[in-house]
N, C-alpha and C. Protein backbone atom coordinates (compact mmCIF):
# COMPACT_ATOMS: atom_id res chain seq x y z
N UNK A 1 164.47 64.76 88.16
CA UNK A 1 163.08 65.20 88.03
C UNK A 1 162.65 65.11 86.57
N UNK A 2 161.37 64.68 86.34
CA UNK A 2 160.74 64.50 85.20
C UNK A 2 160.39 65.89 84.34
N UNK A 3 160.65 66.11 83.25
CA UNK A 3 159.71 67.67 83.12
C UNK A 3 159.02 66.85 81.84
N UNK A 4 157.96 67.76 81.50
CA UNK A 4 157.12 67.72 80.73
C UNK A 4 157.34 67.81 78.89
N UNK A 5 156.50 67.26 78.42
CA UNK A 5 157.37 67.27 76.90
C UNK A 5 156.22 67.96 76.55
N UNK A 6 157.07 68.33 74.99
CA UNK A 6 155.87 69.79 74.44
C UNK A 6 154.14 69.24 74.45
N UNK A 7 154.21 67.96 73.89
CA UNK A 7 152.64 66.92 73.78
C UNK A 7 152.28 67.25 75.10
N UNK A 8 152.45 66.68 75.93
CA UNK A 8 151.86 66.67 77.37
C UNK A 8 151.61 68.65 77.72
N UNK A 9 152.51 69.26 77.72
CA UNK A 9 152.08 71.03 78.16
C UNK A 9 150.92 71.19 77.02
N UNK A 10 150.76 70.59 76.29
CA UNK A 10 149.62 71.14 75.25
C UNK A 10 148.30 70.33 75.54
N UNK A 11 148.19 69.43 75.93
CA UNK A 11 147.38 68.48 76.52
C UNK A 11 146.98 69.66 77.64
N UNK A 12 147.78 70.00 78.50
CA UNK A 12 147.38 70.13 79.88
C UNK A 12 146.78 71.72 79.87
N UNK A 13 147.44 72.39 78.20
CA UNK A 13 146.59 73.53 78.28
C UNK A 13 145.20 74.03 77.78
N UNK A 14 145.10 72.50 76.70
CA UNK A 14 143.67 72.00 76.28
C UNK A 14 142.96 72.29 77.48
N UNK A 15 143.66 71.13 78.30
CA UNK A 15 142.22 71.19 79.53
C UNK A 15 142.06 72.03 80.30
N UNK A 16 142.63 73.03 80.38
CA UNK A 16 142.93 74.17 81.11
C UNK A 16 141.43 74.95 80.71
N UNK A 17 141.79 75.62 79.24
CA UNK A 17 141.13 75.89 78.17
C UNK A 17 139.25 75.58 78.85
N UNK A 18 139.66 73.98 78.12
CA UNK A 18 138.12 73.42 78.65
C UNK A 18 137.70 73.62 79.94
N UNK A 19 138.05 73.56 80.94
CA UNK A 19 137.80 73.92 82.10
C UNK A 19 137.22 75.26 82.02
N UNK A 20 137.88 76.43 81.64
CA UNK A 20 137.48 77.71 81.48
C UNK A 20 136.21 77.95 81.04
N UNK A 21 135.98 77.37 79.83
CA UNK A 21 135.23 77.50 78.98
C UNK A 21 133.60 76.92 79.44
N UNK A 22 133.81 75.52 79.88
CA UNK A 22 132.14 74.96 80.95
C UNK A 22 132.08 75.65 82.15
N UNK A 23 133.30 76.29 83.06
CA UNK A 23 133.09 77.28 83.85
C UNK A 23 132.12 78.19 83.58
N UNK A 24 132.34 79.01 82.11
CA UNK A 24 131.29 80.31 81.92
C UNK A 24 130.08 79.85 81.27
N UNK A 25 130.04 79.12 80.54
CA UNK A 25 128.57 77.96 80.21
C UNK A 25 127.76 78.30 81.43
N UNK A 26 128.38 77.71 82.22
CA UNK A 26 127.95 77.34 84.12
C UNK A 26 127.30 78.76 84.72
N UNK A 27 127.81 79.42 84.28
CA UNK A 27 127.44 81.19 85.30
C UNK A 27 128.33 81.43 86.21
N UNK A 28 129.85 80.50 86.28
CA UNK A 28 131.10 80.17 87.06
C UNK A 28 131.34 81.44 87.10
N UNK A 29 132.14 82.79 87.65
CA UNK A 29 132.34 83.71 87.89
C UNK A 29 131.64 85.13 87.73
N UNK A 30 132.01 85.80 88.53
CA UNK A 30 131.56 87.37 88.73
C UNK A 30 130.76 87.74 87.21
N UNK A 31 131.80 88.03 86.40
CA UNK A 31 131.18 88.37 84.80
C UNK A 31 130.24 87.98 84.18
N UNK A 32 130.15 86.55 84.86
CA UNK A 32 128.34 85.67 84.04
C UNK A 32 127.30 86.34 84.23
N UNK A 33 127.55 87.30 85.74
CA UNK A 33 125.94 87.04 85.88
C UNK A 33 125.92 88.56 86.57
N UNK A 34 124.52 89.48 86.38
CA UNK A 34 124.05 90.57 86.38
C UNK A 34 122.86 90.80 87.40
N UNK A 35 122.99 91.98 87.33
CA UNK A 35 121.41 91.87 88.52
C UNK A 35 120.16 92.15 87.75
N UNK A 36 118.78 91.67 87.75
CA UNK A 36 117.53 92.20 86.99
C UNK A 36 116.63 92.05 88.66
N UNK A 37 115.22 92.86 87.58
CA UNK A 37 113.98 92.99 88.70
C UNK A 37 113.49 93.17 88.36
N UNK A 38 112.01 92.56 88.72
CA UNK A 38 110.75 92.96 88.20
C UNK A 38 109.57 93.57 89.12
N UNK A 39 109.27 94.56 88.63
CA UNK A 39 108.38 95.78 88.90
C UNK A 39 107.01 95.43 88.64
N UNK A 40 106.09 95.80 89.30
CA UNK A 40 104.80 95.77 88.69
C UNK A 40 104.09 96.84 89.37
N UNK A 41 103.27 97.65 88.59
CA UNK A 41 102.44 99.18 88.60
C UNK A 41 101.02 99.12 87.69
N UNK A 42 100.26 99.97 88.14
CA UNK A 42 99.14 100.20 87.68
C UNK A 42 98.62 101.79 87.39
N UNK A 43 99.33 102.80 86.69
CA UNK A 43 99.22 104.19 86.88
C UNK A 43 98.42 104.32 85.96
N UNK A 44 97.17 105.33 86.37
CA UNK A 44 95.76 105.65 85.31
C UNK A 44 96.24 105.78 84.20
N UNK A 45 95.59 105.53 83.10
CA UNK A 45 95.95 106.14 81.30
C UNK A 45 95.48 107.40 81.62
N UNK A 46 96.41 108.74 81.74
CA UNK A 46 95.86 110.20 81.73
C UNK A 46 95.60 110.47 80.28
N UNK A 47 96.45 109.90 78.62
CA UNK A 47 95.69 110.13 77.35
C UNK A 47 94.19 110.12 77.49
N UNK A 48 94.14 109.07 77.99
CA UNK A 48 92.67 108.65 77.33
C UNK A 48 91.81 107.70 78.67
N UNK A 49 91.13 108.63 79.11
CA UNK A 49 90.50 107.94 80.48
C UNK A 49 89.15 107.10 79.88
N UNK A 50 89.12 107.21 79.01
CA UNK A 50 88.06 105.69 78.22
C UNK A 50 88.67 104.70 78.08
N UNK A 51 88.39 103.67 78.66
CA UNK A 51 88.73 102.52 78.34
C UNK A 51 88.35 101.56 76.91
N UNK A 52 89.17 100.69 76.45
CA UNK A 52 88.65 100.16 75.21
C UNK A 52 88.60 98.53 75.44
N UNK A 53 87.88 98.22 74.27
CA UNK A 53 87.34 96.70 74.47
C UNK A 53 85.92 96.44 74.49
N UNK A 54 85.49 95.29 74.92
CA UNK A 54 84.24 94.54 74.92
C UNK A 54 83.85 95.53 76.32
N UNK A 55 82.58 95.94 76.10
CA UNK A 55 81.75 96.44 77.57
C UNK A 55 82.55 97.64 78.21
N UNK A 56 83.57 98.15 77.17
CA UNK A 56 84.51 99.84 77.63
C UNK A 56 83.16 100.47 78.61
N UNK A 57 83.79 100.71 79.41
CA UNK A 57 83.17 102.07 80.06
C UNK A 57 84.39 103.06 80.61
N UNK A 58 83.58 104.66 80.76
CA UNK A 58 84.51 105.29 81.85
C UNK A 58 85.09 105.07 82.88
N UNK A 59 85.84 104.89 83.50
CA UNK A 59 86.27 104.20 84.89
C UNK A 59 86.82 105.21 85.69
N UNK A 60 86.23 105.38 87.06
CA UNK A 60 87.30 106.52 88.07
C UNK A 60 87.57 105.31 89.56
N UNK A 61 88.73 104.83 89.33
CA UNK A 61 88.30 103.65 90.92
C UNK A 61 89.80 103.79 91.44
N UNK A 62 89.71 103.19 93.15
CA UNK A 62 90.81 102.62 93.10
C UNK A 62 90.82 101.38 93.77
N UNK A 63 92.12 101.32 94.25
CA UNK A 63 91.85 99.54 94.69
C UNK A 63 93.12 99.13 94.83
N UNK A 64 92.94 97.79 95.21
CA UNK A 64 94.30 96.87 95.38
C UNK A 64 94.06 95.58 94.78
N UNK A 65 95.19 95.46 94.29
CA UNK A 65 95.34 93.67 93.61
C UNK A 65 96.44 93.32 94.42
N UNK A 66 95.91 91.81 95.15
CA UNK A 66 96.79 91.02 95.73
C UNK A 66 96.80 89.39 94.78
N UNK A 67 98.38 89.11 95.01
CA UNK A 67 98.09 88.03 94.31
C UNK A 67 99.47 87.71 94.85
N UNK A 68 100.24 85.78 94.33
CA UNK A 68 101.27 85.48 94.28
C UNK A 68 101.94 85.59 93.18
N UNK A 69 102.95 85.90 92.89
CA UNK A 69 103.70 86.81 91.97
C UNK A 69 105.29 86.57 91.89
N UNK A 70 105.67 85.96 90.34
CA UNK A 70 106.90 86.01 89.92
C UNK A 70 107.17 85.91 88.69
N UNK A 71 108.53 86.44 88.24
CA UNK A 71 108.58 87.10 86.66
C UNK A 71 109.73 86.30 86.09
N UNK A 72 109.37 86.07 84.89
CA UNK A 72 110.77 85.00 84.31
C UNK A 72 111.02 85.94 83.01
N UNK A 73 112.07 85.18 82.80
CA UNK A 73 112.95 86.05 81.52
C UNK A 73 113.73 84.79 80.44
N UNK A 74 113.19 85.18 79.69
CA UNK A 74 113.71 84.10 78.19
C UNK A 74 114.18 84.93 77.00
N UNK A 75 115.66 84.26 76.64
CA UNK A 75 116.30 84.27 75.76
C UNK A 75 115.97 84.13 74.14
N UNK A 76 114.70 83.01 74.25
CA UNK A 76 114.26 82.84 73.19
C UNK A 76 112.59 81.84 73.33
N UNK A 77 112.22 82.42 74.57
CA UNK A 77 110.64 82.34 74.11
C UNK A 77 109.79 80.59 74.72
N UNK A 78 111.62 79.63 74.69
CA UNK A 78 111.51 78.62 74.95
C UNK A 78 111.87 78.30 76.45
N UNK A 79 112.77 78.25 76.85
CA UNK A 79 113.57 78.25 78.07
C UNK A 79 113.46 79.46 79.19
N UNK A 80 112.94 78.85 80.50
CA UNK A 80 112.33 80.20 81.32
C UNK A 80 113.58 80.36 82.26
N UNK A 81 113.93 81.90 82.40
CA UNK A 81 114.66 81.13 84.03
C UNK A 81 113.90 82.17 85.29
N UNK A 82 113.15 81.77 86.03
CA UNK A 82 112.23 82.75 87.13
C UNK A 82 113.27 83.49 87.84
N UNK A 83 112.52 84.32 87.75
CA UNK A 83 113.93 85.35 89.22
C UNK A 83 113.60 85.02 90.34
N UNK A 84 112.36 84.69 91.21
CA UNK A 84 112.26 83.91 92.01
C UNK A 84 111.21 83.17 92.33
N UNK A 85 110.77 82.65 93.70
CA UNK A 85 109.63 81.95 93.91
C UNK A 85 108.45 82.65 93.74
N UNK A 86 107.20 82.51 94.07
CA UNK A 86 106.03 82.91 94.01
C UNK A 86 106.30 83.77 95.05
N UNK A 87 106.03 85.36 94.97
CA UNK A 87 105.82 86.03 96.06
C UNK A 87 104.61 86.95 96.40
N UNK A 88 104.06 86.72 97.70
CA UNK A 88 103.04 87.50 97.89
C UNK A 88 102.93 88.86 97.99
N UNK A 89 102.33 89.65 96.77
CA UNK A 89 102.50 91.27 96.61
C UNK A 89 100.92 91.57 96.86
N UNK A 90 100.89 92.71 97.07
CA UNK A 90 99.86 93.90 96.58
C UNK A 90 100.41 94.96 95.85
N UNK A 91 99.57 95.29 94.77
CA UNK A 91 99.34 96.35 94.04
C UNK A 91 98.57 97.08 93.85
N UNK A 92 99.15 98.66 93.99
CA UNK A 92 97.47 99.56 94.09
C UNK A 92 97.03 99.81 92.58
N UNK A 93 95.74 99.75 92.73
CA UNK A 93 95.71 100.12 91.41
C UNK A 93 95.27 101.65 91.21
N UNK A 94 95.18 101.71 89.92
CA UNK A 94 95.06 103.60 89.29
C UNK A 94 95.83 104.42 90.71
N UNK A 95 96.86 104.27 90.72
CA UNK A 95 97.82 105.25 91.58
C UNK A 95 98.66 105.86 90.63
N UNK A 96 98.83 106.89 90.76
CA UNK A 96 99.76 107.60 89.66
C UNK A 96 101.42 107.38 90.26
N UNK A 97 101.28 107.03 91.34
CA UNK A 97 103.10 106.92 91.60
C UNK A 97 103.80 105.77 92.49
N UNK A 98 102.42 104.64 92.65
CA UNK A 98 102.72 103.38 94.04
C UNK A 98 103.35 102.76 92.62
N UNK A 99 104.50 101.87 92.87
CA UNK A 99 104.94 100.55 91.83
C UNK A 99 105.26 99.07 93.18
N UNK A 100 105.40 98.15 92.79
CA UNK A 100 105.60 97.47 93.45
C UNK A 100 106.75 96.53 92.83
N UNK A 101 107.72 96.13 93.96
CA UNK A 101 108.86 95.21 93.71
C UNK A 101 108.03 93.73 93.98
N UNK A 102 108.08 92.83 92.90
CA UNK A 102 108.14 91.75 92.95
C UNK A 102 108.38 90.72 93.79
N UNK A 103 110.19 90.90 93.27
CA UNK A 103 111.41 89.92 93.99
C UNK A 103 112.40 90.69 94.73
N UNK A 104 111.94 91.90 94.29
CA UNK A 104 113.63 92.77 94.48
C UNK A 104 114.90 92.33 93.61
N UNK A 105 115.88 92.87 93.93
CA UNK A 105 117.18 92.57 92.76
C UNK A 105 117.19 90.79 93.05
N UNK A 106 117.86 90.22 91.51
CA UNK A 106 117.86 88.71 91.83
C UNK A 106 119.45 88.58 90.77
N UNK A 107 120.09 87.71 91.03
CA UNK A 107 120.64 87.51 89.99
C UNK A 107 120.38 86.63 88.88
N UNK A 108 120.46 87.02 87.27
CA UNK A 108 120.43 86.95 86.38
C UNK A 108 121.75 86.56 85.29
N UNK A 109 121.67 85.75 84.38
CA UNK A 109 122.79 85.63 83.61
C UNK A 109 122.71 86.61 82.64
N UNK A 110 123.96 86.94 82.60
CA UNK A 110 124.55 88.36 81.82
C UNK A 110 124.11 87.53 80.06
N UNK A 111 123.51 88.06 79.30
CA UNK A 111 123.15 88.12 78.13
C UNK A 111 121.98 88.82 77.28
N UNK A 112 121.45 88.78 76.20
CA UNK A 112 120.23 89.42 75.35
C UNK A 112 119.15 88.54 75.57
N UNK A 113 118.32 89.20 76.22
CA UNK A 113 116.86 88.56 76.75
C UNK A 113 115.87 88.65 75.58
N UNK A 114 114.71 88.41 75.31
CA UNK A 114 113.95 88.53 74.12
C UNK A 114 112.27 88.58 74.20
N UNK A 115 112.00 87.65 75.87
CA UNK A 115 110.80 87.74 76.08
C UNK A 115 110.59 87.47 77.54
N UNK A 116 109.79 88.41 78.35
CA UNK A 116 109.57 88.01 79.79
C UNK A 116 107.80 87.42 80.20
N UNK A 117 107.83 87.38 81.54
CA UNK A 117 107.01 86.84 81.91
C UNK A 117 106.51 87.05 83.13
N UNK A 118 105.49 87.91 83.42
CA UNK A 118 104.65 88.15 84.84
C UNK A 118 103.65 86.85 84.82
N UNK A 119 103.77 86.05 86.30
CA UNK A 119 102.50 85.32 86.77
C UNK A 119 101.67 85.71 87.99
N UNK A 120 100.64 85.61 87.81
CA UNK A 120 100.02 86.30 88.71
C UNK A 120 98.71 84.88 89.27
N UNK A 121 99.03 84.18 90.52
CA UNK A 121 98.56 83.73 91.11
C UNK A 121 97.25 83.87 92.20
N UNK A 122 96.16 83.06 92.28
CA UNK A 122 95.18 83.32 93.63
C UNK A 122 95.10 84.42 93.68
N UNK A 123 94.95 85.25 91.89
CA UNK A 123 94.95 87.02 92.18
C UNK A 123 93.45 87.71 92.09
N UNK A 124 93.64 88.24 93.07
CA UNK A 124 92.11 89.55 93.41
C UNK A 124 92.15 90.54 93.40
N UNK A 125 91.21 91.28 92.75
CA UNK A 125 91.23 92.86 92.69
C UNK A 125 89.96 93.31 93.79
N UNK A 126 90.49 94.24 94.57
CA UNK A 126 89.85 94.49 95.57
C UNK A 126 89.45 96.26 95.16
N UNK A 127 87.84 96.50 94.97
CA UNK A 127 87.99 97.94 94.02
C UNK A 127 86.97 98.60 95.44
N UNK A 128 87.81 99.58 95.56
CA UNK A 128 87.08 100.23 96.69
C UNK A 128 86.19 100.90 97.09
N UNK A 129 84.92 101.31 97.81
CA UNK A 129 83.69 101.78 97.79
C UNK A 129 84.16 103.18 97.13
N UNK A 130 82.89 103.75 96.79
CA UNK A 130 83.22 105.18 96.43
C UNK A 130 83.57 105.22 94.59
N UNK A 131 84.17 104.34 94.14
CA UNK A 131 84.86 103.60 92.58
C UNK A 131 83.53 104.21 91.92
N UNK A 132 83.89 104.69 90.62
CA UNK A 132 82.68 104.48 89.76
C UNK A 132 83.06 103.91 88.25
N UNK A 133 82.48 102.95 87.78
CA UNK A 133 82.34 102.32 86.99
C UNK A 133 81.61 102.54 85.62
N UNK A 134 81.63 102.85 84.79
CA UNK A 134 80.65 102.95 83.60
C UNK A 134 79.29 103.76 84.56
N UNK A 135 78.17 102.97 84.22
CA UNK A 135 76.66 103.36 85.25
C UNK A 135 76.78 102.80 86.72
N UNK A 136 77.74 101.83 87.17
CA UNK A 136 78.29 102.10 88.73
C UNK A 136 78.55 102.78 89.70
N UNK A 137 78.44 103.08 90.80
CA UNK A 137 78.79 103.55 91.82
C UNK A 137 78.90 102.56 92.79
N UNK A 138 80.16 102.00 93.67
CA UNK A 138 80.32 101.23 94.02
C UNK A 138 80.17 101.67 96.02
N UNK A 139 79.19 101.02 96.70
CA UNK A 139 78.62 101.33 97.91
C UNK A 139 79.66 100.56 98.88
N UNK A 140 79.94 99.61 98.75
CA UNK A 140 81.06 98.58 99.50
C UNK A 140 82.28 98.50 98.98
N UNK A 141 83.29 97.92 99.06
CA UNK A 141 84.13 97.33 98.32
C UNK A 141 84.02 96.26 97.74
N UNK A 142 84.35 95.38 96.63
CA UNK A 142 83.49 94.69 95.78
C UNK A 142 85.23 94.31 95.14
N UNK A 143 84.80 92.69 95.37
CA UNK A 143 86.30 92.17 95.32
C UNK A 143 85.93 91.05 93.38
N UNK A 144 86.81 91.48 92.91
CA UNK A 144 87.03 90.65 91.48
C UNK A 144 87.95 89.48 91.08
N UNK A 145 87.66 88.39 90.74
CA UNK A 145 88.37 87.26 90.59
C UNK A 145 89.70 87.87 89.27
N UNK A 146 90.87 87.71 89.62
CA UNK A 146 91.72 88.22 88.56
C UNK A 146 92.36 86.99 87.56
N UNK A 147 91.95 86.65 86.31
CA UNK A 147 92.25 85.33 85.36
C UNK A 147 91.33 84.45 85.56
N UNK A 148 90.44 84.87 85.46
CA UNK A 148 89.21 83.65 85.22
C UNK A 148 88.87 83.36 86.64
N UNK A 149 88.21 81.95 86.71
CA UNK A 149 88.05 81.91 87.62
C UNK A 149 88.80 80.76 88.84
N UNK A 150 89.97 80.25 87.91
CA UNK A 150 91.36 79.48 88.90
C UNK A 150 92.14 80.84 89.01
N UNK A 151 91.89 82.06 88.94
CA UNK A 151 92.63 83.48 89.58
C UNK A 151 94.01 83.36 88.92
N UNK A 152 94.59 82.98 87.98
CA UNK A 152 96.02 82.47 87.86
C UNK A 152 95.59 83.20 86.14
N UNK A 153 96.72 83.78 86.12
CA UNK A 153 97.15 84.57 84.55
C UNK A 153 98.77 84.78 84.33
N UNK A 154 99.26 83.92 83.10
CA UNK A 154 100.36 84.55 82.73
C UNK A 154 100.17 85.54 81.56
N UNK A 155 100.76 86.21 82.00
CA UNK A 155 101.46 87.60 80.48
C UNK A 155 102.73 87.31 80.21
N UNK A 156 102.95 87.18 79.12
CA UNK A 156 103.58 86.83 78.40
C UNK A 156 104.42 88.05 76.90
N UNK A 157 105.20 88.73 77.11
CA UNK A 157 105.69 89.43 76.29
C UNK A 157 107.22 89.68 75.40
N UNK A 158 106.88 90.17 74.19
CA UNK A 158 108.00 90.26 73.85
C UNK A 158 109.06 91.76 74.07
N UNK A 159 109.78 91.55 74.47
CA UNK A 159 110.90 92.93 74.48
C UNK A 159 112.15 92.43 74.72
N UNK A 160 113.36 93.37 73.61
CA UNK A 160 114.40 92.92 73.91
C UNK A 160 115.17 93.79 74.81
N UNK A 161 116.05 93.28 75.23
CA UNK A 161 117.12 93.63 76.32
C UNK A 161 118.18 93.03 77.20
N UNK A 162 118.74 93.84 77.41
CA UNK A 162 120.49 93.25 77.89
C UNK A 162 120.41 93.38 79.56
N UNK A 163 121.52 91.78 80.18
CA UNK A 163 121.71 92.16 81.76
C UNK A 163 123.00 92.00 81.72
N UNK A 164 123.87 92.97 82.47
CA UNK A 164 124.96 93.52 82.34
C UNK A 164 125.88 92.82 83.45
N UNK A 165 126.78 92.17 83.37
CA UNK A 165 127.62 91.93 84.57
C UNK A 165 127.99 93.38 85.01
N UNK A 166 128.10 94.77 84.68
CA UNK A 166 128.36 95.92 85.70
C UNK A 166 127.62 95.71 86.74
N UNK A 167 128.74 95.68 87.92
CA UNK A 167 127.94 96.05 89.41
C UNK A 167 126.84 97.15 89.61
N UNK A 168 127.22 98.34 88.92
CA UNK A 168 126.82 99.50 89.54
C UNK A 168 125.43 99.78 88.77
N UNK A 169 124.51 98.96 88.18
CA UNK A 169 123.66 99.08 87.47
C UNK A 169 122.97 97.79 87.42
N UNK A 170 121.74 97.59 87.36
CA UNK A 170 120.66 96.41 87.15
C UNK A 170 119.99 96.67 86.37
N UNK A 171 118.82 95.73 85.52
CA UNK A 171 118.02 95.78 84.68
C UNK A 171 116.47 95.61 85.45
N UNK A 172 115.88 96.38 85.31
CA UNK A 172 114.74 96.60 85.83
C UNK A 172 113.34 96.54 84.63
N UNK A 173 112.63 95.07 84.94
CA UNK A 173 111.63 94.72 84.01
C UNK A 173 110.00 95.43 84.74
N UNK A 174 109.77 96.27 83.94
CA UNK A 174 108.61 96.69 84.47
C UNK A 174 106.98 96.77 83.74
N UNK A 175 106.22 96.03 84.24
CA UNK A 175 105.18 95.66 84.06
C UNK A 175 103.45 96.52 84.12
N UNK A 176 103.01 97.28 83.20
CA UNK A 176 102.33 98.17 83.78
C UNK A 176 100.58 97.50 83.31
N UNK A 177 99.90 97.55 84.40
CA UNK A 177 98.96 96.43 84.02
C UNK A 177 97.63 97.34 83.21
N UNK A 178 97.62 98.48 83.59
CA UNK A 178 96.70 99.29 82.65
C UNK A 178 95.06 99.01 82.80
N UNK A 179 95.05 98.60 84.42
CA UNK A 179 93.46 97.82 85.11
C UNK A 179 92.39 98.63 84.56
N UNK A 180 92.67 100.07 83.93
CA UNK A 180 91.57 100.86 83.48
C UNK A 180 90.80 100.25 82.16
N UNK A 181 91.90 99.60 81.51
CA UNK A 181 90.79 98.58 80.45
C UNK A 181 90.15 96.93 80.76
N UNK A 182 90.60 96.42 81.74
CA UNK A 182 89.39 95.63 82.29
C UNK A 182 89.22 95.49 83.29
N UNK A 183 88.93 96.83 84.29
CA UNK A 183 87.91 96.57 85.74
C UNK A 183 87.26 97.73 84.55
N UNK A 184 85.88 96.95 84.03
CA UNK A 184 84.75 97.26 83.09
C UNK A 184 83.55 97.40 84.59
N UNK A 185 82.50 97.96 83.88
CA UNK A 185 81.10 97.42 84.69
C UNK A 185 80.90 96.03 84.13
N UNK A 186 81.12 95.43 83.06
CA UNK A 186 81.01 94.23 82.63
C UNK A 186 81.65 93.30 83.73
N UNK A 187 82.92 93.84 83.92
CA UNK A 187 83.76 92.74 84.63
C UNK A 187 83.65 92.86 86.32
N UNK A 188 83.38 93.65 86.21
CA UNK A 188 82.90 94.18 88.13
C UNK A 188 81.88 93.26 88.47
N UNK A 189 80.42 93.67 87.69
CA UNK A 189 79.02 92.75 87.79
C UNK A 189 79.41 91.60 88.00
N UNK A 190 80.26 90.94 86.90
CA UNK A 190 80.51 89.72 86.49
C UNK A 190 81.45 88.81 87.56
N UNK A 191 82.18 89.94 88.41
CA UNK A 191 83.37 89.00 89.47
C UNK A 191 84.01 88.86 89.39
N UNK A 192 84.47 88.97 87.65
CA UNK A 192 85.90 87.87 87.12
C UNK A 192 86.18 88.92 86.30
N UNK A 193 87.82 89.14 85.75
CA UNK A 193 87.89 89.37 84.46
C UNK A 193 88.86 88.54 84.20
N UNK A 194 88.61 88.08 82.74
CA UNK A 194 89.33 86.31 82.21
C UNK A 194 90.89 86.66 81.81
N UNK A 195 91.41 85.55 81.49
CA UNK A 195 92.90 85.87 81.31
C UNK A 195 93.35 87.03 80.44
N UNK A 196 92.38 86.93 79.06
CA UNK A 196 92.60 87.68 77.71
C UNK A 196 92.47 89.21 77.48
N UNK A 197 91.87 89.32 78.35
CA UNK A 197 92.01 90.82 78.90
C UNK A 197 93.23 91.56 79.50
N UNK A 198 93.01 91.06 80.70
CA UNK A 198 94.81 91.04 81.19
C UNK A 198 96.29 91.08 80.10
N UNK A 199 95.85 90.07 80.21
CA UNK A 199 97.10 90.05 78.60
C UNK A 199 97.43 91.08 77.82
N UNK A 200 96.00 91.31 77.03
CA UNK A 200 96.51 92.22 76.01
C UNK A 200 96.02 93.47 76.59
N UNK A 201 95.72 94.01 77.77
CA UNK A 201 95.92 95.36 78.51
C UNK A 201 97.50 95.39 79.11
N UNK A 202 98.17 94.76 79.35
CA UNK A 202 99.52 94.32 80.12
C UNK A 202 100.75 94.80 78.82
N UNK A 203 101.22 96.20 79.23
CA UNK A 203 102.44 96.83 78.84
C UNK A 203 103.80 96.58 79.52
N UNK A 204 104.67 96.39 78.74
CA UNK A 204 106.18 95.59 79.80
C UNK A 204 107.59 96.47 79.00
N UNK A 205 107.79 97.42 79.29
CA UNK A 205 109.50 97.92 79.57
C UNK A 205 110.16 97.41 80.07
N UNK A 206 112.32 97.38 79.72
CA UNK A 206 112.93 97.22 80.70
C UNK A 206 113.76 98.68 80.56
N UNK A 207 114.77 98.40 81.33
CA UNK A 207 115.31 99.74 81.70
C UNK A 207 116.69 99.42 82.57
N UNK A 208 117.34 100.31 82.22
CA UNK A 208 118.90 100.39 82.99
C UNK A 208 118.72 101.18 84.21
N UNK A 209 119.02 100.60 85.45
CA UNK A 209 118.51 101.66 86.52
C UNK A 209 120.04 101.52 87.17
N UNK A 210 120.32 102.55 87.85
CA UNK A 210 121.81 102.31 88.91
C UNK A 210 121.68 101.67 90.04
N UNK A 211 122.15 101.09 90.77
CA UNK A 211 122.12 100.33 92.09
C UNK A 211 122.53 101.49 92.92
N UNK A 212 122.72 102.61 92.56
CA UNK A 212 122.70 103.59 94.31
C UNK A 212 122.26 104.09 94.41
C-alpha cells in the first residue's frame, strides 16, 4: 500500500482548509446565518400631537395603510439582501399598540448590518370617516395615494446592528412610520403624500427579541 508523503498530507490539508473557508463565504453551515424581521407600526406621537412640516396641522385620525411590502438589510449601503418577496400587509395607523409583521422571521447572514430598507408598494392610506384633520372633518372615508403618485416609496436608513447565529434570539428591524406628520389637510385634500415626506417622518430601530 501506498501512504502519503509529508508534500502531498499538506497539499490535501490546504484544500481541506480552502474548502472550509468558501463554505462560510457561502452561508455553508448553522453559524453563518441568524434569524431577522421586519416590523412595521404607526403609534400616535403622544410628546407632541402637532405635527411638523409644510401645511402641519393638528391631526386626530385613524385608518389603514395597505400596500406591498418588503425590507432589506445592507452591510454597507451598497449591496441589498431582501428578507423576502413583496408582501401584502395592512397597517393601522395612529394605533397605540397594532404593529405589523412584514415577512415574519427570515433567515439572515450572521454579521454587522449598517443600513436597512422598508419598500412600500401600490401603497394607500385609507383615513376613516369621523378623522379630523387640521380644519377637516372627514364625512366618508377618504383614501390617499402613499409615494406620489406611482404609490411606491423606499425609506431608506441608517442604523447599526448585529444578526446573531444564537438560535434562541432574532433581530427584529422595526419601522415606525409616524403618519401624524404627513396625513396633513394639505395631503388629504391633495390625495397624495409624495415620497419625501414619508422618508424623513420614517423612524427605524433594531432590537434583540427571544424566539419564545
Amino acid at each position: 500500500m501506498r501512504t502519503m508523503r509529508g508534500r502531498e498530507w499538506l497539499a490535501v490539508a490546504l484544500a481541506v482548509m480552502a474548502f472550509v473557508v468558501i463554505g462560510c463565504e457561502n452561508g455553508v453551515g448553522s453559524s453563518s446565518e441568524g434569524r431577522a424581521q421586519g416590523v412595521v407600526k404607526d403609534h400616535p406621537q403622544q410628546a407632541n400631537p402637532k405635527v411638523s412640516g409644510a401645511g402641519a396641522t393638528s391631526a386626530t385620525f385613524t385608518g389603514d395603510l395597505t400596500a406591498n411590502t418588503f425590507v432589506s438589510l445592507s452591510a454597507d449601503g451598497t449591496t441589498w439582501v431582501d428578507l423576502g418577496s413583496p408582501n401584502g400587509i395592512t397597517i393601522k395607523l395612529q394605533n397605540t399598540t397594532d404593529s405589523t409583521n412584514v415577512h415574519g422571521e427570515q433567515d439572515a447572514r450572521v454579521g454587522t448590518y449598517a443600513r436597512v430598507r422598508l419598500v412600500l408598494q401600490n401603497a394607500t392610506a385609507t383615513i376613516k370617516a369621523g378623522s379630523t384633520i387640521g380644519s377637516l372633518t372627514l364625512t366618508s372615508d377618504t383614501t390617499v395615494k402613499v409615494g406620489g403618485t406611482d404609490q411606491r416609496v423606499e425609506i431608506d436608513k441608517a442604523v447599526s446592528f448585529q444578526v446573531s447565529s444564537e438560535t434562541s434570539f432574532r433581530t427584529a428591524i422595526v419601522f415606525e412610520l409616524n403618519a401624524e406628520q404627513w396625513i396633513t389637510e394639505q395631503s388629504v385634500q391633495a390625495g397624495v403624500v409624495e415620497d419625501t415626506a414619508i422618508q424623513q417622518a420614517t423612524t427605524v430601530a433594531a432590537r434583540t427579541e427571544s424566539r419564545s
